[in-house]
Structure formats: structure tokens, C-alpha cells
Protein backbone atom coordinates (compact mmCIF):
# COMPACT_ATOMS: atom_id res chain seq x y z
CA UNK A 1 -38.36 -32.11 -10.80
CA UNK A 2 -38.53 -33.62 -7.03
CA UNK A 3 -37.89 -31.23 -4.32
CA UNK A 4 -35.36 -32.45 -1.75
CA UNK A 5 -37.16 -33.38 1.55
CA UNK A 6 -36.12 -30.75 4.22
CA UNK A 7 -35.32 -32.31 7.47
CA UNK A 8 -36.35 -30.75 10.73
CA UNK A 9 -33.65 -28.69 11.10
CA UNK A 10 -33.41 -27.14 7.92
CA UNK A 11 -37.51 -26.57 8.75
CA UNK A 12 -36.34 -24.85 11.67
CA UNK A 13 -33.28 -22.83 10.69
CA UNK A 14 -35.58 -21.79 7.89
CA UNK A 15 -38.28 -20.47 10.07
CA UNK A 16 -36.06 -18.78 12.49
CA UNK A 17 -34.34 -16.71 9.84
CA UNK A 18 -38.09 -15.96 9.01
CA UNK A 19 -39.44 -15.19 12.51
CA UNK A 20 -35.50 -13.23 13.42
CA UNK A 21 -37.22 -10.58 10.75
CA UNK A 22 -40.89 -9.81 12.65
CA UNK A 23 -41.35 -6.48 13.78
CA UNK A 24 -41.94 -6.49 17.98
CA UNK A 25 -45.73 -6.86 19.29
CA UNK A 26 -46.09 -3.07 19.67
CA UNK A 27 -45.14 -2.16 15.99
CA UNK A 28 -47.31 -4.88 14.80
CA UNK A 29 -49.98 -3.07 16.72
CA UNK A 30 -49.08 -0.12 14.93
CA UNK A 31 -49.06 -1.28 11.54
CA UNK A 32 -52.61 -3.08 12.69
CA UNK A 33 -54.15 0.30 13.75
CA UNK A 34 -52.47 2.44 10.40
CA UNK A 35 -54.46 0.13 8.32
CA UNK A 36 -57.75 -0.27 10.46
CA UNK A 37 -57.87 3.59 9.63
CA UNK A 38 -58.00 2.82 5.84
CA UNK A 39 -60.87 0.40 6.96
CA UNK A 40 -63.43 3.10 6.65
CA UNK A 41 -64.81 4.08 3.03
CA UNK A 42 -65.65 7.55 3.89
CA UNK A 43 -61.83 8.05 5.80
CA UNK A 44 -60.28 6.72 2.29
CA UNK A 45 -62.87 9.17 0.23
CA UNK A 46 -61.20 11.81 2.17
CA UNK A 47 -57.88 10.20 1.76
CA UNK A 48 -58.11 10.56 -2.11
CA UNK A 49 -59.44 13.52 -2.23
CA UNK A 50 -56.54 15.15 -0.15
CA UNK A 51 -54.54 13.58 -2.10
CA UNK A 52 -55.17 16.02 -5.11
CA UNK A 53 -54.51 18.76 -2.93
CA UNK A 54 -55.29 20.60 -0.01
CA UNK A 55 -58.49 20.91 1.33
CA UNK A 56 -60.64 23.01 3.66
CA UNK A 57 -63.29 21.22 6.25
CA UNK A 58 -66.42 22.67 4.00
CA UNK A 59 -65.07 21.54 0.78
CA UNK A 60 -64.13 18.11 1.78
CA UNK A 61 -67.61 18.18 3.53
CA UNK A 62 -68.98 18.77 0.01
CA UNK A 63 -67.06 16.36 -1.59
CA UNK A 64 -67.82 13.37 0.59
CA UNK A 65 -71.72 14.12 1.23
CA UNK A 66 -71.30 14.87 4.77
CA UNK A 67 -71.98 17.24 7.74
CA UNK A 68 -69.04 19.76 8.16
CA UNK A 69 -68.86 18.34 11.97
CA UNK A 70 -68.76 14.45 10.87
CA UNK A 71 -65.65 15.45 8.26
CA UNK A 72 -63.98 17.02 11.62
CA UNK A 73 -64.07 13.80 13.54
CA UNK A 74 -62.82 12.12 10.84
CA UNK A 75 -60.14 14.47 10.47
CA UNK A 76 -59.11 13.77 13.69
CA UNK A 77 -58.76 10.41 13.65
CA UNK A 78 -56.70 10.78 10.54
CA UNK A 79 -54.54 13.45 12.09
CA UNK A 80 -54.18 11.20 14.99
CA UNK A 81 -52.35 8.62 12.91
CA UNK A 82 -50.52 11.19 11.02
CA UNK A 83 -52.31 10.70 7.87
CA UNK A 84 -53.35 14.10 7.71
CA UNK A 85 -51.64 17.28 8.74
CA UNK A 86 -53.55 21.05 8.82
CA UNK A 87 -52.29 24.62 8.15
CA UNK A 88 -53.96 27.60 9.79
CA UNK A 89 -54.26 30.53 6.98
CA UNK A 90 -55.92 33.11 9.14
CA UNK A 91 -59.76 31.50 10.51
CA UNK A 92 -58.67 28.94 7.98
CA UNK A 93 -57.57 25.80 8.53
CA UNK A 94 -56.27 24.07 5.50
CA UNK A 95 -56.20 19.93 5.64
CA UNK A 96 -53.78 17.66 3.08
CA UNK A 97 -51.72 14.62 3.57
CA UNK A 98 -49.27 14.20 6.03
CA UNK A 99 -46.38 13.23 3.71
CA UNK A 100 -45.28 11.09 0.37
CA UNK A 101 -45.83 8.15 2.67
CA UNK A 102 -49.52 8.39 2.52
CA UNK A 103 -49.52 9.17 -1.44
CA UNK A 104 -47.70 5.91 -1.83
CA UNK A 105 -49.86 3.89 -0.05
CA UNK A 106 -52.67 5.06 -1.79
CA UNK A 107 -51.27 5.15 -4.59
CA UNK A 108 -49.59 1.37 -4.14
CA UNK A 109 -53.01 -0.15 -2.85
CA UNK A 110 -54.95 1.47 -5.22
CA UNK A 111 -53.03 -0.31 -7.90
CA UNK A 112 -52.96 -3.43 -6.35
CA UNK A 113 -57.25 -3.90 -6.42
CA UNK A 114 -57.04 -2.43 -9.78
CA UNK A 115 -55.35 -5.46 -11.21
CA UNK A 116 -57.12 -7.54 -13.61
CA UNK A 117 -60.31 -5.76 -12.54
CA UNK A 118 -59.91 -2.93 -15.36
CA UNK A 119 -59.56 -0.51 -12.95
């Protein structure tokens, strides 16, 4: 079956109805930082492992094979993009994720490299 050439104006009506949809240059900048922070193997370790519960600074430390104070910074960078939110119990501070949003994405990209790799 032949597709219909488009002429230049159905080209361009097409691709402003496309463009009429892009976020502004500062969300784009947002959504660009959210996912640099996933960029980092160790900050989506931490990421999973929150996301089975909640967490204290020594135990993720255990979990991920690092120094309590290099799970802190990472922490904050995660809290800094509302990833990750903490609870005070006392002298304890108690890390998990910030909200369902976060379990989704996980979740959703998690499932996306799984396909067809038997993951």
C-alpha cells in the first residue's frame, strides 16, 4: 500500500501539533537532571533497596559496600531531587522513597531493560 505524499503544509501542521505539546526549556531541564540522578549505579543500588522499605544510613551503608559518610552524600543528592525523604525516630534518622512516583519509575524502567533479556 503507497502512502500519500504529504505536502509541506501538512509536514508543518503536523509538526506544530507535535512541537505545541513540548514541555518549556526549564522543565526539560528538570526532567534532564531527575534522570541524570538515576545515572549513577550506586544512587540506583540505593534506589532499590529503599524501595523494599525504609532504611537507616548504616544499613544502606552495608548494603551497597560503602562508607557510612559516602551513603550520606548520596542521600543528599537524592533528597535534593525528592527521590528520597527521611524520618527522625529519636538519634535516628530513617531514609525511604519519596513517594509512588519513584516506585513506578523503578519499577517501569526496570521492566523496560528486562525485556527480551530474561530479566
Amino acid at each position: 500500500m503507497d502512502a500519500k505524499p504529504r505536502s509541506k503544509q501538512d509536514s508543518e501542521a503536523g509538526t506544530a501539533r507535535i512541537e505545541a505539546g513540548l514541555p518549556d526549556e526549564q522543565t526539560i531541564g528538570w526532567l534532564s537532571d531527575f534522570f541524570g540522578v538515576f545515572a549513577d549505579n550506586t544512587r540506583l543500588r540505593m534506589l532499590y533497596f529503599l524501595s523494599r522499605g525504609e532504611l537507616r544510613v548504616a544499613e544502606l551503608a552495608g548494603l551497597v559496600g560503602l562508607q557510612q559518610s559516602a551513603v550520606s552524600h548520596q542521600l543528599k543528592i537524592l533528597r535534593l531531587h525528592r527521590l528520597v525523604k527521611s524520618r527522625r525516630e529519636g538519634t535516628t534518622i530513617h531514609y525511604s522513597l519519596d513517594d509512588e512516583h519513584v516506585q513506578q519509575v523503578l519499577a517501569i524502567a526496570l521492566s523496560h531493560v528486562s525485556e527480551g533479556r530474561g530479566g
